[in-house]
Protein backbone atom coordinates (compact mmCIF):
# COMPACT_ATOMS: atom_id res chain seq x y z
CA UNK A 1 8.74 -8.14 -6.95
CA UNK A 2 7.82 -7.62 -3.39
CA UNK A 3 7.33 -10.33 -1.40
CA UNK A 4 4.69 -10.69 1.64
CA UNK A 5 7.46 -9.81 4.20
CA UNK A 6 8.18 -6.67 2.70
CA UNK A 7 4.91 -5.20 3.15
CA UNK A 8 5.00 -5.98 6.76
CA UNK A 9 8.07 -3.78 6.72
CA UNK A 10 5.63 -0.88 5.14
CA UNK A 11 1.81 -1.03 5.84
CA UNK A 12 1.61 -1.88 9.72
CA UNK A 13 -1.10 -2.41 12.48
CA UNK A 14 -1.10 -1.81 15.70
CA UNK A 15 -4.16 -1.41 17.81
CA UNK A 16 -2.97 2.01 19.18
CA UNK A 17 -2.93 3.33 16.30
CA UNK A 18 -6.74 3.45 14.62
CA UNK A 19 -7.29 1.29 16.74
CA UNK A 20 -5.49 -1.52 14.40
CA UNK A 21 -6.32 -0.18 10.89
CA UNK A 22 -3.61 -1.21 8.64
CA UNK A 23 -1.68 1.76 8.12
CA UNK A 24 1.54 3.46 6.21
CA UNK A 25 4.20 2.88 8.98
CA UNK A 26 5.42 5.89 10.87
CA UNK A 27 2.15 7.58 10.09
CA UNK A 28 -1.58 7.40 10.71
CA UNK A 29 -2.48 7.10 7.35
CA UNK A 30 -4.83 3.96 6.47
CA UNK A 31 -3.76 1.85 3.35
CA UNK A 32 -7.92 1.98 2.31
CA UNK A 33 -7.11 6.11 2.08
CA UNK A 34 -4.34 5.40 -0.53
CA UNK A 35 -6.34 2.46 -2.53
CA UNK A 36 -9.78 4.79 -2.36
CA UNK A 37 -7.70 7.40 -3.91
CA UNK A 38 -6.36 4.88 -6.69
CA UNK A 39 -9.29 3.47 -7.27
CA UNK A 40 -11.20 6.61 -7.65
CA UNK A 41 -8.61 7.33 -10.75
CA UNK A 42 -6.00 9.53 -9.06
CA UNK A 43 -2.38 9.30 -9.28
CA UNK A 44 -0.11 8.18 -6.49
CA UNK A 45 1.97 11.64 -6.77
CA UNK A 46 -1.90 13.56 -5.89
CA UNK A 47 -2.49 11.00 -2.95
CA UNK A 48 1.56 11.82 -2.00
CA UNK A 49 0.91 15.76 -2.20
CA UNK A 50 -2.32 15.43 0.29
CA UNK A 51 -0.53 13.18 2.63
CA UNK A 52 3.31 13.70 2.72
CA UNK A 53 4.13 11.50 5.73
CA UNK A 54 3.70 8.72 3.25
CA UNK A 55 6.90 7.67 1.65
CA UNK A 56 6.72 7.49 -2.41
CA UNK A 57 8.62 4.14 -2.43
CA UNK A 58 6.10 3.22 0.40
CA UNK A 59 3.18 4.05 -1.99
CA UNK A 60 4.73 2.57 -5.39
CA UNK A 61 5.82 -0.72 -3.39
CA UNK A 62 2.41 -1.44 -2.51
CA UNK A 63 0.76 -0.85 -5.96
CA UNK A 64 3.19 -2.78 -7.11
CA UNK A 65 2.78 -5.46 -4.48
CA UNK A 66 -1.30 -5.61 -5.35
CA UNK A 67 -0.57 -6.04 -8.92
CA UNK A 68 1.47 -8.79 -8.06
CA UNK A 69 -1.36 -10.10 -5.82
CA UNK A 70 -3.93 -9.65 -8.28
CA UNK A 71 -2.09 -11.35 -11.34
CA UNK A 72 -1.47 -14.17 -8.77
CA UNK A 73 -5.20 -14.45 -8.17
CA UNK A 74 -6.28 -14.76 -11.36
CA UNK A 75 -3.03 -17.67 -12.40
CA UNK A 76 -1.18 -14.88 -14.60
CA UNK A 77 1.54 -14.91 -12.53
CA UNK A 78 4.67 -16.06 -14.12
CA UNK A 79 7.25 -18.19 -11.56
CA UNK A 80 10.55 -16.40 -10.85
């Protein structure tokens, strides 16, 4: 499970950079590029070949931080 802290560690913003867009660190690569591209129905390893500043365990750490998110929005989440 990642945990809120975690992500601040991968998806960062900083107003020199897009001018604060939330962004993969250590790249200029906006978090809505990667979700657009999952939400249009392709994979994380297509988004990864496009933009290969972006770390795979970057990528799979936030899909798997959204699911978390989501499940918690909707009271499926189960306590740990």
């Amino acid at each position: 499970m990642i945990i809120p802290s975690q992500i601040e560690d991968i998806v960062v913003s900083d107003q020199e950079v897009l001018g604060g867009t939330p962004c993969f660190i250590g790249t200029r690569v906006p978090l809505t590029t990667f979700l657009d591209h999952v939400e249009a129905g392709y994979s994380p390893d297509r988004f990864l070949r496009g933009y290969s500043s972006v770390q795979r365990d970057h990528a799979k750490a936030v899909l798997e931080w959204l699911s978390d998110e989501s499940r918690r929005s909707v009271g499926l989440a189960v306590a740990s």
